[in-house]
N, C-alpha and C. Protein backbone atom coordinates (compact mmCIF):
# COMPACT_ATOMS: atom_id res chain seq x y z
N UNK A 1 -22.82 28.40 1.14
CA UNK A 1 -21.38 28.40 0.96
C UNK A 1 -21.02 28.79 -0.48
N UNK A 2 -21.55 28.37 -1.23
CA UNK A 2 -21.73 28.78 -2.93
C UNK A 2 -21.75 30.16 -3.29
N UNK A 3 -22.85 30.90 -2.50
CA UNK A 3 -22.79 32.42 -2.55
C UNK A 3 -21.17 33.14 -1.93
N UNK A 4 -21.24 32.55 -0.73
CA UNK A 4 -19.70 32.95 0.12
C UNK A 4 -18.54 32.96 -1.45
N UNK A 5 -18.23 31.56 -1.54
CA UNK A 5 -17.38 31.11 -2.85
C UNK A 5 -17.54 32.44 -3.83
N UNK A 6 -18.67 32.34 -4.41
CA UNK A 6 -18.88 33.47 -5.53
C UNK A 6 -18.23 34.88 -5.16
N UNK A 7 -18.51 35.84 -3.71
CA UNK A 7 -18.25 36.74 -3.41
C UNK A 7 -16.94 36.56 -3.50
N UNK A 8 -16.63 36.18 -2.46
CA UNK A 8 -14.74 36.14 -1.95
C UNK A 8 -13.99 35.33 -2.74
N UNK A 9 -13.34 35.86 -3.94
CA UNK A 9 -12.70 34.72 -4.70
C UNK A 9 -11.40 34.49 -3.60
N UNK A 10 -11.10 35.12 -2.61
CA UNK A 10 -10.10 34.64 -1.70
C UNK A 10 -10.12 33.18 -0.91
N UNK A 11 -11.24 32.86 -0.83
CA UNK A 11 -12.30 31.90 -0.11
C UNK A 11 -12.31 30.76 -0.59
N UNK A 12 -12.16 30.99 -1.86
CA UNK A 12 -11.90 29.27 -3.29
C UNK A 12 -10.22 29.28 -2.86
N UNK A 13 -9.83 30.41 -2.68
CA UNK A 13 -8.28 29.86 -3.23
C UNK A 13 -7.86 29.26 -1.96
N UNK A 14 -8.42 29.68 -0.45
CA UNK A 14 -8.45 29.03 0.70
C UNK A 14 -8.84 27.66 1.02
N UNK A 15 -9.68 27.54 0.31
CA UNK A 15 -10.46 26.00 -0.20
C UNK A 15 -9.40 24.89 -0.73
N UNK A 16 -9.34 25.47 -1.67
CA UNK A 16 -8.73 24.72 -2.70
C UNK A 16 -6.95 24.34 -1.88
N UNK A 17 -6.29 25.34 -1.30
CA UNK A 17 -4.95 25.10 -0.63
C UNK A 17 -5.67 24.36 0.83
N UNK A 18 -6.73 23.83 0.97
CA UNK A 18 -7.23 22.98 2.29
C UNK A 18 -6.90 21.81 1.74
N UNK A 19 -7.70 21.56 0.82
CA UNK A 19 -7.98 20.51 -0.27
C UNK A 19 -6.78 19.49 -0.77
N UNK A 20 -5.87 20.83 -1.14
CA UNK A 20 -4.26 19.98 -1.37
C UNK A 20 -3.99 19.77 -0.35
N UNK A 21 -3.32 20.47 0.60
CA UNK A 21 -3.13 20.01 1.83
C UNK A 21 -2.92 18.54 2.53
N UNK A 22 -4.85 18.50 2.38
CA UNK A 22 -5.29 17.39 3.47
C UNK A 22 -4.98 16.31 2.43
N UNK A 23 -5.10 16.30 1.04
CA UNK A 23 -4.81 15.22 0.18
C UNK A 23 -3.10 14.60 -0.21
N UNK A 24 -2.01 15.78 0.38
CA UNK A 24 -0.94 15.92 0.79
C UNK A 24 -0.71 15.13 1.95
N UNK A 25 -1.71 14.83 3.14
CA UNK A 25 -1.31 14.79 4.19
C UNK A 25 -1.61 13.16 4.22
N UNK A 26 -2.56 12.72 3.42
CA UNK A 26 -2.27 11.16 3.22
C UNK A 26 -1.04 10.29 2.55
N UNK A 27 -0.72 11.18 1.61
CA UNK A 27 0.86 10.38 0.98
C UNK A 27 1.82 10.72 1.82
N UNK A 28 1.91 11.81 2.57
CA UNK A 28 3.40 11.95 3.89
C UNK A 28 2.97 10.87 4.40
N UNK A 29 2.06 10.70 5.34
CA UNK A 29 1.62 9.95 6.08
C UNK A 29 2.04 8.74 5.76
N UNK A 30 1.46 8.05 5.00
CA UNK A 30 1.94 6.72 3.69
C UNK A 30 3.47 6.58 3.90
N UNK A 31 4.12 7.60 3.24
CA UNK A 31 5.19 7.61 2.86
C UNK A 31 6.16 7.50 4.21
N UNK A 32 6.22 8.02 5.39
CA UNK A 32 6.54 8.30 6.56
C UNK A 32 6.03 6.68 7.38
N UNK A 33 5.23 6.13 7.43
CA UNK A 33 5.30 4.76 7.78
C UNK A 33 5.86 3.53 6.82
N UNK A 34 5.68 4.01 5.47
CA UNK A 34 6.23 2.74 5.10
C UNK A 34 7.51 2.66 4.70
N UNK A 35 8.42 3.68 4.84
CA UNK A 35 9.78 3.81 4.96
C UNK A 35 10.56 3.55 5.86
N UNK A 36 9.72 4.08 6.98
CA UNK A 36 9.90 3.66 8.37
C UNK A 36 10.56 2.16 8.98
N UNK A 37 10.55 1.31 8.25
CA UNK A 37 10.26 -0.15 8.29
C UNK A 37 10.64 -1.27 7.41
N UNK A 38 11.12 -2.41 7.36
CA UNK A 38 10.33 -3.61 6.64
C UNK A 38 9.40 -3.88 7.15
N UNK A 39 8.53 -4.60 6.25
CA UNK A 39 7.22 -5.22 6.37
C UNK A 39 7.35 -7.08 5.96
N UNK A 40 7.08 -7.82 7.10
CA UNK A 40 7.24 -9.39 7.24
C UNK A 40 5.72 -9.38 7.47
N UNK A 41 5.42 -10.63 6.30
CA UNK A 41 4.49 -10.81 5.50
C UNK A 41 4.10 -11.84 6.94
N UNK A 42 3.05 -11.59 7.84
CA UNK A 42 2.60 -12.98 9.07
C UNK A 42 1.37 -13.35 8.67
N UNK A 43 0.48 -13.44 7.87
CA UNK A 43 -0.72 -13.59 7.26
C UNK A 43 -1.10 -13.37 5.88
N UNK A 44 -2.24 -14.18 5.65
CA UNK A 44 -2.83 -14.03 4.17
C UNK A 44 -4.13 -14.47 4.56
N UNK A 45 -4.94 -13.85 3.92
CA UNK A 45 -6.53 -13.82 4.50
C UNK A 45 -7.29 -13.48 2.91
N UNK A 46 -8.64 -14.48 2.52
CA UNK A 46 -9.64 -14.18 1.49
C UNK A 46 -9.84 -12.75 2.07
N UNK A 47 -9.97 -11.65 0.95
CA UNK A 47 -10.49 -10.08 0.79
C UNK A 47 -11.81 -10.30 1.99
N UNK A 48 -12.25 -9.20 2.98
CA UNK A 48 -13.27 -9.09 3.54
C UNK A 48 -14.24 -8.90 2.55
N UNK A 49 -15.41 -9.64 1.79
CA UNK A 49 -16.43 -9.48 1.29
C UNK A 49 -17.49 -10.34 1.83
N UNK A 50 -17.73 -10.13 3.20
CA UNK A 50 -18.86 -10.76 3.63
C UNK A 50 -18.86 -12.56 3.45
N UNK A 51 -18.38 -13.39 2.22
CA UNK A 51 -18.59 -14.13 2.24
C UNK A 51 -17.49 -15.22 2.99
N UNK A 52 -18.03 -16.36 3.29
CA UNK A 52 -16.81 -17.53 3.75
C UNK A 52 -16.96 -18.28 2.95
N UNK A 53 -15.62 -19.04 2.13
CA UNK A 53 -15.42 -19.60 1.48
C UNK A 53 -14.26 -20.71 1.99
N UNK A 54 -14.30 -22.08 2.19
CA UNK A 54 -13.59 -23.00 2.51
C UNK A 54 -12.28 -23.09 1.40
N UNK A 55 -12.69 -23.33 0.15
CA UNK A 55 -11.62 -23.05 -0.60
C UNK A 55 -10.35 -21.66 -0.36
N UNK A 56 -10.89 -20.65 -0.59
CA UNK A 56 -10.54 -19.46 -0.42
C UNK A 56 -9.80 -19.33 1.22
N UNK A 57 -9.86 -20.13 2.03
CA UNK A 57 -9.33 -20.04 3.11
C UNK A 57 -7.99 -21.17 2.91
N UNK A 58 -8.45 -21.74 1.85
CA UNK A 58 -7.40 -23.16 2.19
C UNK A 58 -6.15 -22.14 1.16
N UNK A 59 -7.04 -22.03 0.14
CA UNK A 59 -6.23 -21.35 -0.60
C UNK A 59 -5.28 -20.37 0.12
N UNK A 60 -5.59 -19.77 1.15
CA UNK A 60 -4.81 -18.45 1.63
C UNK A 60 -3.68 -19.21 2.70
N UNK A 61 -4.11 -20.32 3.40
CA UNK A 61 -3.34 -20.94 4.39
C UNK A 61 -2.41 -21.62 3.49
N UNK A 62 -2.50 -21.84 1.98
CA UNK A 62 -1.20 -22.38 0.96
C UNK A 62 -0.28 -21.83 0.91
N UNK A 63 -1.09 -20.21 0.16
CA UNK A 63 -0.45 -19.10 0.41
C UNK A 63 1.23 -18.54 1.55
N UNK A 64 0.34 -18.46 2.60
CA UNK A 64 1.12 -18.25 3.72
C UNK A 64 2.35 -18.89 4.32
N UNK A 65 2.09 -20.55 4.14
CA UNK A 65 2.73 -21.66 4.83
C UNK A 65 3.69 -21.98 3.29
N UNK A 66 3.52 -20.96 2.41
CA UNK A 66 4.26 -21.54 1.07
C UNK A 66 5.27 -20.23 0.30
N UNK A 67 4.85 -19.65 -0.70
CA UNK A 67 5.72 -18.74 -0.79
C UNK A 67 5.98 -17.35 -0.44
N UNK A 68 4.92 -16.97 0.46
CA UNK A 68 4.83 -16.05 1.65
C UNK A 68 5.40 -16.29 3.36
N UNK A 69 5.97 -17.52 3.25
CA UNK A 69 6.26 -17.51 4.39
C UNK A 69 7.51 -16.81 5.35
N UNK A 70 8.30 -16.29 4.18
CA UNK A 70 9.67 -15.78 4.83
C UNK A 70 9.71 -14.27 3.98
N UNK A 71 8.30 -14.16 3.44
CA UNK A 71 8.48 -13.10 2.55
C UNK A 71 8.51 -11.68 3.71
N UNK A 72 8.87 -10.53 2.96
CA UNK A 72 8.77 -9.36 3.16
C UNK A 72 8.86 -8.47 2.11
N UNK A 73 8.62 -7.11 2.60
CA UNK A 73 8.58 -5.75 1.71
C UNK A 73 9.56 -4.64 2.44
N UNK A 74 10.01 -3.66 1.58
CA UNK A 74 10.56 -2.24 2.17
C UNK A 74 10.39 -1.48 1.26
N UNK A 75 10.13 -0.38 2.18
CA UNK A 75 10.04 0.79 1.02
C UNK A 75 11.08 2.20 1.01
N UNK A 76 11.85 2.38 0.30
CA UNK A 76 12.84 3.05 0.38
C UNK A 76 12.04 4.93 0.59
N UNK A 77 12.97 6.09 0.80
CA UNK A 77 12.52 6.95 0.64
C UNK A 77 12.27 7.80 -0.78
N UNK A 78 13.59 7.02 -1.75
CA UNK A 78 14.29 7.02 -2.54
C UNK A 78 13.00 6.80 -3.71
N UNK A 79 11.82 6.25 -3.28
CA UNK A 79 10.94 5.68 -4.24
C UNK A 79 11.79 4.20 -4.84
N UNK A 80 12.28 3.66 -4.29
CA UNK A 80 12.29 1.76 -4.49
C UNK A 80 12.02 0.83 -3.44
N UNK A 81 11.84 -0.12 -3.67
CA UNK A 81 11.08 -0.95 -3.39
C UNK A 81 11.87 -2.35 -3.49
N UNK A 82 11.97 -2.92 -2.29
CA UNK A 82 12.65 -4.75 -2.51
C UNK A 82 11.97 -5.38 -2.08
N UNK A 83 11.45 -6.42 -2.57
CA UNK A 83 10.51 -7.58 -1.50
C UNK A 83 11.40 -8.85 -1.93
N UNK A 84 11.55 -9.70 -1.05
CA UNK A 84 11.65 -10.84 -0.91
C UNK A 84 10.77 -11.74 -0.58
N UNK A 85 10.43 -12.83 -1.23
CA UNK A 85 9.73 -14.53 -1.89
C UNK A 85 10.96 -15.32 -1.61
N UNK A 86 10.71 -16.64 -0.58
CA UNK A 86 11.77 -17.39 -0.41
C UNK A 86 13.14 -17.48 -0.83
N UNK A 87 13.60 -16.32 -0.02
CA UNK A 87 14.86 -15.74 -0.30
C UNK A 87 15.49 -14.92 -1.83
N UNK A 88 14.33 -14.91 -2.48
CA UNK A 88 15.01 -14.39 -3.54
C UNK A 88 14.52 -13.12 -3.76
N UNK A 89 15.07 -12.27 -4.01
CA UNK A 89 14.83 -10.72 -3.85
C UNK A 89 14.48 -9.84 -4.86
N UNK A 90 13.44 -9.50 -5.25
CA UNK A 90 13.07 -8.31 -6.17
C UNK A 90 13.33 -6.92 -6.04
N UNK A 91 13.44 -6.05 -6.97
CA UNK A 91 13.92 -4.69 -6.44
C UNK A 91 12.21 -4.04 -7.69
N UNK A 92 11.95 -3.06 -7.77
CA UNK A 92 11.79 -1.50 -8.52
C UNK A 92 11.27 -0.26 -8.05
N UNK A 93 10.27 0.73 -8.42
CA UNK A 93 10.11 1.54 -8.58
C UNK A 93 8.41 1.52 -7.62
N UNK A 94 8.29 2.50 -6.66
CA UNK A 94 7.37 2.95 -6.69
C UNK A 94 6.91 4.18 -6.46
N UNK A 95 5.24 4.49 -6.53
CA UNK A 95 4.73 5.79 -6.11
C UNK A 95 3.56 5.77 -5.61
N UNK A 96 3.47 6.83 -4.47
CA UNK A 96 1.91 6.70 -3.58
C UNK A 96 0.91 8.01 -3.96
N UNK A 97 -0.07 7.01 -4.49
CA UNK A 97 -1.00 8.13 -4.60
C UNK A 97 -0.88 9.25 -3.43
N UNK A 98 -2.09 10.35 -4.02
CA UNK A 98 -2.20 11.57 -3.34
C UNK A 98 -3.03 11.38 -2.08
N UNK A 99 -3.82 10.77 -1.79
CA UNK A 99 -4.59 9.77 -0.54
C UNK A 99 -4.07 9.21 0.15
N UNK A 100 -2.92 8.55 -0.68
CA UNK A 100 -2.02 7.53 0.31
C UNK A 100 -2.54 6.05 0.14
N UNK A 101 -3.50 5.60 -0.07
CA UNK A 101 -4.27 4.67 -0.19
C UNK A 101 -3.70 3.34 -0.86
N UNK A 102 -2.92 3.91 -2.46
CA UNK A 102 -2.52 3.24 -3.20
C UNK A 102 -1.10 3.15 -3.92
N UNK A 103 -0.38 2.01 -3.54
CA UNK A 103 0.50 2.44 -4.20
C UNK A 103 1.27 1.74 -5.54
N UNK A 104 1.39 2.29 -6.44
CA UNK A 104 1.83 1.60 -7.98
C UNK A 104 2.93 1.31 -7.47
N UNK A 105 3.22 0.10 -8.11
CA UNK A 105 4.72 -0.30 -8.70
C UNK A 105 5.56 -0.21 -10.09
N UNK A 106 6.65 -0.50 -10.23
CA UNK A 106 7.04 -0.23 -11.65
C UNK A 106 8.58 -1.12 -12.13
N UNK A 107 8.61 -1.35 -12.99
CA UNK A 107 9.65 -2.48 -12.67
C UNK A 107 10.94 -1.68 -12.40
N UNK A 108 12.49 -1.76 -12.53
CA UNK A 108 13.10 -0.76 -11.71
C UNK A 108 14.02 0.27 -12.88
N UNK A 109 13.72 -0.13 -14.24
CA UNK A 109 14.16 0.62 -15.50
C UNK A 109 13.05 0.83 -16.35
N UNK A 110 11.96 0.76 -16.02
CA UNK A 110 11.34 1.14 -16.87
C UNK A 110 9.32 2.29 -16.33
N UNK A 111 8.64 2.22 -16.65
CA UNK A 111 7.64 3.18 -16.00
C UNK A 111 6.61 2.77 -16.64
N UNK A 112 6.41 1.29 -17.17
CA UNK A 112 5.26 0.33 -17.19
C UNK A 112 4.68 -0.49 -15.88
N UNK A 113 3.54 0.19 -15.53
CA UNK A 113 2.95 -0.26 -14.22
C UNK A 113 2.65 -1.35 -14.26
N UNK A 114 3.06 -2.05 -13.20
CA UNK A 114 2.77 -3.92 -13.08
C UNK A 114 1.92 -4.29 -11.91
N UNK A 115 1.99 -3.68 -11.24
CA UNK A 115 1.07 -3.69 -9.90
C UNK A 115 0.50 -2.62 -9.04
N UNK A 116 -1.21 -2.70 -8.70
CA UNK A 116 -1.24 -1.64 -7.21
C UNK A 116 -1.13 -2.07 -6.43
N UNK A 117 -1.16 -1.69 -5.39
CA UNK A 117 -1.13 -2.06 -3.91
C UNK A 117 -2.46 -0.97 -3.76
N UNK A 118 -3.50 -2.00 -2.87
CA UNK A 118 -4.45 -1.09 -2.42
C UNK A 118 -4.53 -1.09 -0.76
N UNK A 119 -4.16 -0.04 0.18
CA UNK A 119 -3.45 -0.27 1.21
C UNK A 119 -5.16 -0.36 2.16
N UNK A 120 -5.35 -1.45 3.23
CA UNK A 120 -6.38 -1.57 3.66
C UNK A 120 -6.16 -0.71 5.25
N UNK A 121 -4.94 -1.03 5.82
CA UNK A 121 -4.61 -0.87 6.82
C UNK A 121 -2.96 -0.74 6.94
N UNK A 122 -2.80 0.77 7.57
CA UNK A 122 -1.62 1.15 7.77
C UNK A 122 -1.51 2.01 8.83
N UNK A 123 -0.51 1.88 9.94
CA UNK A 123 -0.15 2.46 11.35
C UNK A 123 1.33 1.43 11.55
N UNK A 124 1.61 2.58 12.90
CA UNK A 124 3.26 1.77 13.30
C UNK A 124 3.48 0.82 13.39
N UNK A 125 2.34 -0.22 13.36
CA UNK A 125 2.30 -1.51 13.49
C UNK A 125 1.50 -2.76 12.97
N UNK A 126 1.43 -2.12 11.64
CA UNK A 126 0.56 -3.45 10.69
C UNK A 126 0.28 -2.31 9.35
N UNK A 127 0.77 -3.36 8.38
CA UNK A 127 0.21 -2.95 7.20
C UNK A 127 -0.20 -4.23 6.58
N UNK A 128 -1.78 -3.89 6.06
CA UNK A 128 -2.39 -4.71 5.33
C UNK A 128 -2.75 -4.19 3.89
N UNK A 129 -2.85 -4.95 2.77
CA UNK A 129 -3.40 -4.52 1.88
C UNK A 129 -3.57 -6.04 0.88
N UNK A 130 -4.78 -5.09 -0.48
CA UNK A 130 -4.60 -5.99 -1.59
C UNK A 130 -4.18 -5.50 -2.90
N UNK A 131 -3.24 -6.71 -3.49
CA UNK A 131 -3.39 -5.89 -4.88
C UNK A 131 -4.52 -6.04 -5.41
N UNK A 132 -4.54 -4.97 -6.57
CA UNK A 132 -5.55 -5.12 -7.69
C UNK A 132 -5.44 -5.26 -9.12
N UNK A 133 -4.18 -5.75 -9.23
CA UNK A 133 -4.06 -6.20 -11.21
C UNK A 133 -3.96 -7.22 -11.47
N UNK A 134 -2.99 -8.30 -10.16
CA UNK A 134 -2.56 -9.62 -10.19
C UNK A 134 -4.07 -10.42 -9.97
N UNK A 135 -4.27 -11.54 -10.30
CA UNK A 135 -5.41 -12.57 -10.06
C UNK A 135 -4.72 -13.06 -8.69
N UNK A 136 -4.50 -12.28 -7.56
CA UNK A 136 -4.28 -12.74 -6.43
C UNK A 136 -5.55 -11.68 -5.79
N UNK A 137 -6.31 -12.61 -5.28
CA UNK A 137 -7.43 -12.13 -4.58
C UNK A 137 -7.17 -12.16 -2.99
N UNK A 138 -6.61 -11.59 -2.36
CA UNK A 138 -5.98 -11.95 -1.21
C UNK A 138 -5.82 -10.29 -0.31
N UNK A 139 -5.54 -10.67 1.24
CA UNK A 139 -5.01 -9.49 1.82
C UNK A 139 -3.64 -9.99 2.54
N UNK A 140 -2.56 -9.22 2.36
CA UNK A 140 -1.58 -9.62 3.26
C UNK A 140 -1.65 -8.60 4.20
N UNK A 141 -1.36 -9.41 5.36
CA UNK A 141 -0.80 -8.78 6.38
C UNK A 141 0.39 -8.86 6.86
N UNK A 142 0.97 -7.39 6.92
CA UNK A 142 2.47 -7.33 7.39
C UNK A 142 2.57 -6.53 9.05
N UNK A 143 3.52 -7.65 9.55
CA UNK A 143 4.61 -6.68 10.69
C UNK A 143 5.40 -5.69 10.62
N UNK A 144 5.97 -4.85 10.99
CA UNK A 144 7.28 -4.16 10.95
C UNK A 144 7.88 -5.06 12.23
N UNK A 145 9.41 -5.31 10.95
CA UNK A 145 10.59 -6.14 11.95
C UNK A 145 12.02 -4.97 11.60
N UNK A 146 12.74 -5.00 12.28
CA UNK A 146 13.81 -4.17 12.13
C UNK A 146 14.48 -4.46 10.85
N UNK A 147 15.44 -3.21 9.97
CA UNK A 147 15.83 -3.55 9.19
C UNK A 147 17.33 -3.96 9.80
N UNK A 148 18.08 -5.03 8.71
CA UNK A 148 19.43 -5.74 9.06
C UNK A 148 20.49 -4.37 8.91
């Protein structure tokens, strides 16, 4: 394929517009379900790493039954973002990587990153993920419920 590449410089530039593309086709994707929706927070689960941990479970059932329990997320098309924590409502800024995988937050005036979202699982009907900056070692899992 290397030789091909070398000959046909038409062949890289075919490559390379695959390449964007398909790496294009994870942030629509992303972007196209999680707009789609709120997301109601029905679970909190220790990260899948093989291990069981009794703490780490109690810890997550605190979690859930405490200030996750009425929580949710939305994601605008607009690039913002509101979640609600026992009724009280946050707003800012976000953006999805080129994968789709991940998505930064930002507070809603300014473009100092405060959080990722590392998305584990996303389709019409469940999004899971963890962050990775907060010392919350955790996965939430969300529903889509209609927006009001």
């Amino acid at each position: 394929m290397e030789k091909t590449l070398k000959k046909r410089p038409g062949a890289r530039i075919l490559l390379l517009a695959l390449l964007l593309v398909a790496s294009g086709c994870g942030k629509q994707r992303t972007l196209r379900l999680l707009t789609a929706k709120r997301w109601k927070v029905t679970n909190v689960t220790p990260p899948r790493n093989g291990n069981f941990d009794i703490e780490d479970q109690n810890q997550a059932q605190a979690y859930k039954e405490g200030v996750y329990r009425n929580a949710w997320f939305e994601f605008s098309p607009a690039g913002i973002f509101r979640a609600s924590f026992d009724g009280k409502v946050d707003s800012g800024k976000y953006r999805v990587s080129g994968s789709g995988k991940l998505i930064s937050l930002y507070p809603l005036h300014a473009d100092t990153l405060y959080e990722q979202i590392q998305i584990q699982v996303l389709d019409t009907g469940e999004l899971d993920f963890n962050t990775l900056i907060a010392s919350f070692y955790m996965t939430l899992h969300c529903k889509p419920i209609p927006r009001p």
